[in-house]
PDB file of N, CA and C in Angstrom:
ATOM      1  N   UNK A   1      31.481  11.924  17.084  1.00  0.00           N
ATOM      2  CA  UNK A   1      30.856  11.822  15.785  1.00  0.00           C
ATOM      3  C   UNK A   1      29.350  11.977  15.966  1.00  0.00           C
ATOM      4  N   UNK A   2      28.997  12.743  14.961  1.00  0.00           N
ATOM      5  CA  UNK A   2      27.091  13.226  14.984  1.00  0.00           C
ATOM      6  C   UNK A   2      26.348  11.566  15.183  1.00  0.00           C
ATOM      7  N   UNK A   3      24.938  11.750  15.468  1.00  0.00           N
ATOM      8  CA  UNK A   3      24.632  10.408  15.057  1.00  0.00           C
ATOM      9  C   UNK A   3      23.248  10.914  13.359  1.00  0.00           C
ATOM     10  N   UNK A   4      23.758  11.454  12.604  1.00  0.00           N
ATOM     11  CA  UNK A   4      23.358  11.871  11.510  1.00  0.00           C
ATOM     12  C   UNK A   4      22.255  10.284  10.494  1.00  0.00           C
ATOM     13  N   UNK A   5      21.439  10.271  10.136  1.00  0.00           N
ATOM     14  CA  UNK A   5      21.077   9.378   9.354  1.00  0.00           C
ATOM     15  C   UNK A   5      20.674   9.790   7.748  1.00  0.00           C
ATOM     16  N   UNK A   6      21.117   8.855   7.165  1.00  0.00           N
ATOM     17  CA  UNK A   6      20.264   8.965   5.931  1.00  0.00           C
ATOM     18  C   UNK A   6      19.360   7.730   5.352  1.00  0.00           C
ATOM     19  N   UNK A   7      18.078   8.131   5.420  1.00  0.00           N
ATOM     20  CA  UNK A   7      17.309   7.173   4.949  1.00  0.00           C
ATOM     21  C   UNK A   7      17.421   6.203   6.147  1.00  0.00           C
ATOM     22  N   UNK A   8      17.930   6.292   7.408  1.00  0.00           N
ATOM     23  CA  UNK A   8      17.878   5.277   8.659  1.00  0.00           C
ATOM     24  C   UNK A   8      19.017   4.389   8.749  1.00  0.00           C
ATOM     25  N   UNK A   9      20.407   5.352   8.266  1.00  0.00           N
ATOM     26  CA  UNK A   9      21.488   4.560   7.584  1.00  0.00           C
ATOM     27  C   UNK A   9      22.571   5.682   8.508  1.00  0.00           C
ATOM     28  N   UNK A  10      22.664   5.309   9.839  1.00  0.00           N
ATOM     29  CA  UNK A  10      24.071   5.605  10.318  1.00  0.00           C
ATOM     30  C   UNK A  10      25.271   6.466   9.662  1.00  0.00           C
ATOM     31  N   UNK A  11      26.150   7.241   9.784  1.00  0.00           N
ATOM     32  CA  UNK A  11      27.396   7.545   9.418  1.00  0.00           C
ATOM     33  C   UNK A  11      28.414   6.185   9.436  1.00  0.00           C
ATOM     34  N   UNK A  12      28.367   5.399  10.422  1.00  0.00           N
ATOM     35  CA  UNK A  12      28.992   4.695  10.936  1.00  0.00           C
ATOM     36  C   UNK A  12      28.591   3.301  10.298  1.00  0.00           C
ATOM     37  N   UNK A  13      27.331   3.222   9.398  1.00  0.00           N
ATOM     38  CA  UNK A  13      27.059   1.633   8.757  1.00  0.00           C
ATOM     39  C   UNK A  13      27.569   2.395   7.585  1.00  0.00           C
ATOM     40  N   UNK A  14      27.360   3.379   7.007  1.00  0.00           N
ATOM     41  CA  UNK A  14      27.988   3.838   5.714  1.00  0.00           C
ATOM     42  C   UNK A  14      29.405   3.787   5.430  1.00  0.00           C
ATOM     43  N   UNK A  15      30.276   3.969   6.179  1.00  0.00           N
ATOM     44  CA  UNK A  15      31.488   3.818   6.638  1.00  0.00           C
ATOM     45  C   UNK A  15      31.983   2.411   6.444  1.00  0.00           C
ATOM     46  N   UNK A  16      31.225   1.374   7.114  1.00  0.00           N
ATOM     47  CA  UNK A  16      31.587  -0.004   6.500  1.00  0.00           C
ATOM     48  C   UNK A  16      31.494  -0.599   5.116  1.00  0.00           C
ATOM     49  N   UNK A  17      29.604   0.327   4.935  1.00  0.00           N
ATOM     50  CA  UNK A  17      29.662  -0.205   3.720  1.00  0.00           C
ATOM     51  C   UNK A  17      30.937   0.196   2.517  1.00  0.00           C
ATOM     52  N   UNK A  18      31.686   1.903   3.173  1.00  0.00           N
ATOM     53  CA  UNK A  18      32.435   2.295   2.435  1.00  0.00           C
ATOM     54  C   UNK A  18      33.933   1.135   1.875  1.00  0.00           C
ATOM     55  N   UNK A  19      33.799   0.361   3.622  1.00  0.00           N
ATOM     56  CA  UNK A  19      35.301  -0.301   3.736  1.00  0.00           C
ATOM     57  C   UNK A  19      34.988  -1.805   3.464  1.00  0.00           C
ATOM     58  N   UNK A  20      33.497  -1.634   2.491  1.00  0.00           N
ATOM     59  CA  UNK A  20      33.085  -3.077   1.914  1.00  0.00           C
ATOM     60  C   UNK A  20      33.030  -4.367   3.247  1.00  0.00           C
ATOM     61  N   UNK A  21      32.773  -3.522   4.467  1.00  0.00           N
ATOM     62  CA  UNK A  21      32.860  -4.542   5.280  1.00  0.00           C
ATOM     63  C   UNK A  21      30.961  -4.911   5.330  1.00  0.00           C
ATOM     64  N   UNK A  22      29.591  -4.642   4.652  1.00  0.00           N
ATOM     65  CA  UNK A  22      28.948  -4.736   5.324  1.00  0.00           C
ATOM     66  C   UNK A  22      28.061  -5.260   4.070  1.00  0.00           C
ATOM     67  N   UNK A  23      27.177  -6.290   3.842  1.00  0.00           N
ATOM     68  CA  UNK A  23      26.808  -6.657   2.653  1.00  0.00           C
ATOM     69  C   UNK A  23      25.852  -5.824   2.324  1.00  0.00           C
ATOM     70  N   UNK A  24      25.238  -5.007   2.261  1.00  0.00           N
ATOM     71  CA  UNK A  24      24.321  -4.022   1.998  1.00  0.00           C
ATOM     72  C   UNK A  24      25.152  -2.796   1.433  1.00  0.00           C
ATOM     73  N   UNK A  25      26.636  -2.745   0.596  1.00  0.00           N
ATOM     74  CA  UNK A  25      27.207  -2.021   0.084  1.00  0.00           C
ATOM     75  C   UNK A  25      26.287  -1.267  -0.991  1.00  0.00           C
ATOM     76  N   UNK A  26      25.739  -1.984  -1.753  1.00  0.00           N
ATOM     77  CA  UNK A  26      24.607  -0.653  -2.967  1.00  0.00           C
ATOM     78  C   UNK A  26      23.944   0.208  -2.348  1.00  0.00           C
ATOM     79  N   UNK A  27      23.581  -0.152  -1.241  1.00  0.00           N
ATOM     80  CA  UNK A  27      22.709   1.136  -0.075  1.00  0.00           C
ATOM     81  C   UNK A  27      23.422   2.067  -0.705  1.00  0.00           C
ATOM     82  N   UNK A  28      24.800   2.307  -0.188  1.00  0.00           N
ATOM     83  CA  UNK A  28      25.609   3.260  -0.504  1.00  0.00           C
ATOM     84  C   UNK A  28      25.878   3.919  -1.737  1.00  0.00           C
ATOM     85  N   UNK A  29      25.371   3.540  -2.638  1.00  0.00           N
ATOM     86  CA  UNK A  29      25.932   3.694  -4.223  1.00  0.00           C
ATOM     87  C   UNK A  29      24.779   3.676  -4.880  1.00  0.00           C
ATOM     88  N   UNK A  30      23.650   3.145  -4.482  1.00  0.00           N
ATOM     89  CA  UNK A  30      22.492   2.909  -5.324  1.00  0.00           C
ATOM     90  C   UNK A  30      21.314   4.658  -4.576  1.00  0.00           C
ATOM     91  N   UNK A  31      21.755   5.513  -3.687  1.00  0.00           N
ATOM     92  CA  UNK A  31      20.628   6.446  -2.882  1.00  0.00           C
ATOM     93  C   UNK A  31      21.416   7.209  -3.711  1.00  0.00           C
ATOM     94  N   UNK A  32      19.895   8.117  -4.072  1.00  0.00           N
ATOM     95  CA  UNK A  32      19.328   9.447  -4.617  1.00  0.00           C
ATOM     96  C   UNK A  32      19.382  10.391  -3.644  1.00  0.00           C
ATOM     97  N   UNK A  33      20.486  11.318  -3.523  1.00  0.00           N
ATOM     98  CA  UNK A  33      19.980  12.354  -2.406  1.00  0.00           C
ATOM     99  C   UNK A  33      19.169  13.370  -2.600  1.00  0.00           C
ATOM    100  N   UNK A  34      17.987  13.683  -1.666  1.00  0.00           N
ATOM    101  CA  UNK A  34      16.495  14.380  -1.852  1.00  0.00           C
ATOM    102  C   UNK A  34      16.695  15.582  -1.298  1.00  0.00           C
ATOM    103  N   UNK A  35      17.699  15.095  -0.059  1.00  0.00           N
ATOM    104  CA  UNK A  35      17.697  16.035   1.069  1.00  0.00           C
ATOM    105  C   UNK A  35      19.092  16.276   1.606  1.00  0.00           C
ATOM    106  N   UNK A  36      20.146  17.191   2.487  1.00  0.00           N
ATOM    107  CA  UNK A  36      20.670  17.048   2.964  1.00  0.00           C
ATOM    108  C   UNK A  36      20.914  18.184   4.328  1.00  0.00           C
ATOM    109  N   UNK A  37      21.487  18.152   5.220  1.00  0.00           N
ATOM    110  CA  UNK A  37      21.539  19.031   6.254  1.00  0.00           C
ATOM    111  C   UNK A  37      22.214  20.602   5.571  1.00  0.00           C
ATOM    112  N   UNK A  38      23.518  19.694   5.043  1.00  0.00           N
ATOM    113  CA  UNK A  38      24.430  21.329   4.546  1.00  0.00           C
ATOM    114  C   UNK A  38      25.509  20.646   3.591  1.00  0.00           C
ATOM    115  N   UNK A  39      26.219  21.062   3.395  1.00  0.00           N
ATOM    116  CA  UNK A  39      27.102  20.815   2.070  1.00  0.00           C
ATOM    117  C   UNK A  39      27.745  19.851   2.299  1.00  0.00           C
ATOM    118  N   UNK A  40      28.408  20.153   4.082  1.00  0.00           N
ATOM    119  CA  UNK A  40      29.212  19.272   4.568  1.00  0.00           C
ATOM    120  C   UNK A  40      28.885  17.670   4.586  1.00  0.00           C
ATOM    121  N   UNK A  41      27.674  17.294   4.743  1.00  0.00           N
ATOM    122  CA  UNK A  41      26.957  16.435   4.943  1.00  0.00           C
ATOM    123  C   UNK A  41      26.858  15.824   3.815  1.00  0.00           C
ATOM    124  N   UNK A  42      26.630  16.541   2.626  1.00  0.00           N
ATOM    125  CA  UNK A  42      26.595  15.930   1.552  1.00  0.00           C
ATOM    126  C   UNK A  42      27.969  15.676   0.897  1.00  0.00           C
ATOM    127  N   UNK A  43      28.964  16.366   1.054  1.00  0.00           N
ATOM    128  CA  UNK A  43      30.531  16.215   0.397  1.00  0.00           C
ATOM    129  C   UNK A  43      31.017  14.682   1.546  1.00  0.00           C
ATOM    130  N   UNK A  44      30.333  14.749   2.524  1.00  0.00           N
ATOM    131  CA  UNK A  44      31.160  13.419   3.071  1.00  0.00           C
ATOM    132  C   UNK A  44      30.170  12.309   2.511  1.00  0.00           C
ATOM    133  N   UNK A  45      29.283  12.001   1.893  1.00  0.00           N
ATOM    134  CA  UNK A  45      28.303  11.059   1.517  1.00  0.00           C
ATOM    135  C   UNK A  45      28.969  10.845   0.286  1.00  0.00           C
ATOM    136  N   UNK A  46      29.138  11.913  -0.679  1.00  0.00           N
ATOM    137  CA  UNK A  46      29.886  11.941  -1.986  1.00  0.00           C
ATOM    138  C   UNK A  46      31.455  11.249  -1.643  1.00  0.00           C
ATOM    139  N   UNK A  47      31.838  11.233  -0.947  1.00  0.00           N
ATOM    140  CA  UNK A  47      33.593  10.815  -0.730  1.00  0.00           C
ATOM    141  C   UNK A  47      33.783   9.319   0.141  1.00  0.00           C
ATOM    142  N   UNK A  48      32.273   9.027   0.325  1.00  0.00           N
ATOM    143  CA  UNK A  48      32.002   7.964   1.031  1.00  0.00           C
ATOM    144  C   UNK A  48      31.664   6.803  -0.252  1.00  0.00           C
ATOM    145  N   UNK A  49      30.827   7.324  -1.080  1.00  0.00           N
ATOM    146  CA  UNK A  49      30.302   6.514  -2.401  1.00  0.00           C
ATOM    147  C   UNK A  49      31.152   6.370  -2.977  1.00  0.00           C
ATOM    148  N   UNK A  50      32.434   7.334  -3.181  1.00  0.00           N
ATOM    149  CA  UNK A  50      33.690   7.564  -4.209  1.00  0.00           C
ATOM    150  C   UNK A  50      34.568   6.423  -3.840  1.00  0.00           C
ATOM    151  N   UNK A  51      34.691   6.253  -2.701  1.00  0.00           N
ATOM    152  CA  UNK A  51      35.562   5.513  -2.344  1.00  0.00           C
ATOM    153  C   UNK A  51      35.013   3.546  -2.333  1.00  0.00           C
ATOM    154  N   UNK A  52      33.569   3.812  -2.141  1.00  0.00           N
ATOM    155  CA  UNK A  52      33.109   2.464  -3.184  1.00  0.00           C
ATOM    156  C   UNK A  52      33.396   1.819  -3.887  1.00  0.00           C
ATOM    157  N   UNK A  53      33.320   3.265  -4.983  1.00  0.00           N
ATOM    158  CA  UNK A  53      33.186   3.132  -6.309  1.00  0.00           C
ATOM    159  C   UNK A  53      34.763   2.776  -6.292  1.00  0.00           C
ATOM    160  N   UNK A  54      35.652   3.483  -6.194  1.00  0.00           N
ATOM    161  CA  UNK A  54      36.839   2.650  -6.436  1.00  0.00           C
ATOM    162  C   UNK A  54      37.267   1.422  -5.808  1.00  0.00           C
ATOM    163  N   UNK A  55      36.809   1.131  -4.652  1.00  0.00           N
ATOM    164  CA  UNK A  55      37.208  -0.402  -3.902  1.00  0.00           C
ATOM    165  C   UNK A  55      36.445  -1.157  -4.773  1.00  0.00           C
ATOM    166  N   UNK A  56      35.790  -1.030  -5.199  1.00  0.00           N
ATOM    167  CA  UNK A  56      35.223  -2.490  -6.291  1.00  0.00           C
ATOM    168  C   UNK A  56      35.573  -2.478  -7.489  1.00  0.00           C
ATOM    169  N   UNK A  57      35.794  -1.173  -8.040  1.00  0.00           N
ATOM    170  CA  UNK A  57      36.556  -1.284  -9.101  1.00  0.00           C
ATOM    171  C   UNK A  57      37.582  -2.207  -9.573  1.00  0.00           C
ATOM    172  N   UNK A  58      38.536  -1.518  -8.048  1.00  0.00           N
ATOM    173  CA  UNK A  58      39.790  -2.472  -7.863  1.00  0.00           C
ATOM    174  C   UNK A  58      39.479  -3.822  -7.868  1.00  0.00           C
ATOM    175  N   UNK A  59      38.533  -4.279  -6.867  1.00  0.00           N
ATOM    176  CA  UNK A  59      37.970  -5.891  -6.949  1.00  0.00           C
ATOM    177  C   UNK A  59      37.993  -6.331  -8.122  1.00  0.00           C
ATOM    178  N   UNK A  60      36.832  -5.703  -9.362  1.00  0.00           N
ATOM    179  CA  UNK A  60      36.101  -6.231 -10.204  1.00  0.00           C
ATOM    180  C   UNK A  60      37.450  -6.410 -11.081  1.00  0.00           C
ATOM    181  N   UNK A  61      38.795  -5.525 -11.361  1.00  0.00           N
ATOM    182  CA  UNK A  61      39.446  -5.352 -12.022  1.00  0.00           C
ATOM    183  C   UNK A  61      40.435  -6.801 -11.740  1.00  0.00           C
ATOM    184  N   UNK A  62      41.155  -6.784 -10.894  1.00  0.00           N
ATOM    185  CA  UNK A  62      41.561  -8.103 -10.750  1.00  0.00           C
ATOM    186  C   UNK A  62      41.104  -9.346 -10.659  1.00  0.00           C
ATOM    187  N   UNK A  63      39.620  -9.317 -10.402  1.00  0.00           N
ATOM    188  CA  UNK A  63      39.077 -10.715 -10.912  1.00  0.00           C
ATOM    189  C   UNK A  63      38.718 -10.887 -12.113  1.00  0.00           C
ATOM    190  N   UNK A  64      38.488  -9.600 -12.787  1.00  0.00           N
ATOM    191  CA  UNK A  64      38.570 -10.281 -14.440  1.00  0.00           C
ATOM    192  C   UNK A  64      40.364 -10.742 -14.899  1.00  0.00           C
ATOM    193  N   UNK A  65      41.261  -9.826 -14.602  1.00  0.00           N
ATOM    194  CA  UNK A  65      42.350 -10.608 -14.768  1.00  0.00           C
ATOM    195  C   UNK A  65      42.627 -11.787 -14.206  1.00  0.00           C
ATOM    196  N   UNK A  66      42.531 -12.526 -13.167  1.00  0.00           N
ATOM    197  CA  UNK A  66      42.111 -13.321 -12.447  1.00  0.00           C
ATOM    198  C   UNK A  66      41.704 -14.721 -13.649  1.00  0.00           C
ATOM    199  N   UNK A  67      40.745 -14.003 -13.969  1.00  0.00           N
ATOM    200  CA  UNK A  67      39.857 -15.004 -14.531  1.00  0.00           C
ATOM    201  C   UNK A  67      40.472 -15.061 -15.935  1.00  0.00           C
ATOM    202  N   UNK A  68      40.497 -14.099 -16.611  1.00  0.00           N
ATOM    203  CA  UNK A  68      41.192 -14.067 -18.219  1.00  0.00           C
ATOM    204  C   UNK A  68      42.000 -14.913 -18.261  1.00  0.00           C
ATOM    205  N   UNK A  69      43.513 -14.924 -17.342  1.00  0.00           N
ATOM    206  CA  UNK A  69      44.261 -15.955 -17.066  1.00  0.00           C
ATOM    207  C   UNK A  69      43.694 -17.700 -17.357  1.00  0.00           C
ATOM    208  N   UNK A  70      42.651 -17.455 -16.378  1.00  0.00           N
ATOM    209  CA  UNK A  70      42.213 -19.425 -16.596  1.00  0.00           C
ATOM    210  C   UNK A  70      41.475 -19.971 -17.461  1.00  0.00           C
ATOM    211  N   UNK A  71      40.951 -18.821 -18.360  1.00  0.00           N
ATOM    212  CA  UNK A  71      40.490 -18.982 -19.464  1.00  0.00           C
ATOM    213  C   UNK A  71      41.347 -19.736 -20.623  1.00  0.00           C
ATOM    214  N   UNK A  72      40.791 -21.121 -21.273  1.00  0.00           N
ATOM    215  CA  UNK A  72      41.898 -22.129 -21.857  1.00  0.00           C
ATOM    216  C   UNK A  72      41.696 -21.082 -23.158  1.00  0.00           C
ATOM    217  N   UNK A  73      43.249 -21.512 -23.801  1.00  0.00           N
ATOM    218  CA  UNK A  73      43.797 -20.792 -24.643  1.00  0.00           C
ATOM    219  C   UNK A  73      42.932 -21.039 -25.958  1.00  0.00           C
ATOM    220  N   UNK A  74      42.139 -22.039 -26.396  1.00  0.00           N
ATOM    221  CA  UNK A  74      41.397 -22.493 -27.495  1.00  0.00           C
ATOM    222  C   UNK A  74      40.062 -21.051 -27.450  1.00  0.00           C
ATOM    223  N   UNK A  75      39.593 -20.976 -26.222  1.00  0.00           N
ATOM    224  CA  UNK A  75      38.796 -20.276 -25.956  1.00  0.00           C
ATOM    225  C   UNK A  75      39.089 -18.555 -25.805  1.00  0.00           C
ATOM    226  N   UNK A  76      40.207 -17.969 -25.980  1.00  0.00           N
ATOM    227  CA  UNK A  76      40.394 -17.163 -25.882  1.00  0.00           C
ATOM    228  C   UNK A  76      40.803 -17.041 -27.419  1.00  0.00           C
ATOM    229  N   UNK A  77      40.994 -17.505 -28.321  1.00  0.00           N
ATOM    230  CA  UNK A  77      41.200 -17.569 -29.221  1.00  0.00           C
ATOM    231  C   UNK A  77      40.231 -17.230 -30.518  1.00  0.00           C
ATOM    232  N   UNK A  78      39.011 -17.853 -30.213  1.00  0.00           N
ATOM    233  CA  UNK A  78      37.783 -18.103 -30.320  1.00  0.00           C
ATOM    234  C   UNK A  78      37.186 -16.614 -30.744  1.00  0.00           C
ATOM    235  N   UNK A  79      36.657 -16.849 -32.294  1.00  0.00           N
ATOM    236  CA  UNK A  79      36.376 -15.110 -33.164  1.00  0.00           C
ATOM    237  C   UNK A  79      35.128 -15.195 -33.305  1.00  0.00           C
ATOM    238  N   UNK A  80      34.640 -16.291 -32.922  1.00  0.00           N
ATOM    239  CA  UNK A  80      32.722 -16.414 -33.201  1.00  0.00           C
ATOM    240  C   UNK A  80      32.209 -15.123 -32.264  1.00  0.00           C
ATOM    241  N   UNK A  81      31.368 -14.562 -33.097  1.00  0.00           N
ATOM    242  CA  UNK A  81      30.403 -13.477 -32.086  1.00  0.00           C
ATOM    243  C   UNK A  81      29.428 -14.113 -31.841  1.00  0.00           C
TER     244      UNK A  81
END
C-alpha cells in the first residue's frame, strides 16, 4: 500500500476513521478536496467518506429508534409545538 497523505492524514488513519475505529472520524467527512494525485486517488477518498456516511447513518438511525422507544407515552403524545 502507497504511503499517500492527505492533508497529513495516512490512507491507513482514513481507513479507521472509515471503520469508525478512530475519534477524529469528521477529518474524513468534514475535507474539501483542493488537490488530488489522479482520479484513482480521489474515487478511493470518495468511497472512503461514503462508507462513513453510511456507518453513522446506520448508528444515528437506531439510536433514535432506540430512544423513541423510551420515550414515556404521555410525552410522545404531546401536540404542543
Amino acid at each position: 500500500m502507497s504511503h499517500t497523505t492527505l492533508f497529513c492524514t495516512t490512507w491507513e488513519q482514513l481507513e479507521e476513521m472509515a471503520r469508525l475505529s478512530n475519534p477524529f472520524v469528521s477529518t474524513s467527512v468534514d475535507l474539501k478536496i483542493v488537490y488530488y494525485l489522479d482520479e484513482k486517488n480521489s474515487q478511493r477518498f470518495m468511497e472512503l467518506r461514503d462508507a462513513v456516511d453510511k456507518r453513522l447513518a446506520h448508528l444515528l438511525a437506531s439510536k433514535t429508534c432506540r430512544t423513541s422507544k423510551s420515550i414515556p407515552r404521555r410525552l410522545k403524545n404531546d401536540t404542543r409545538t
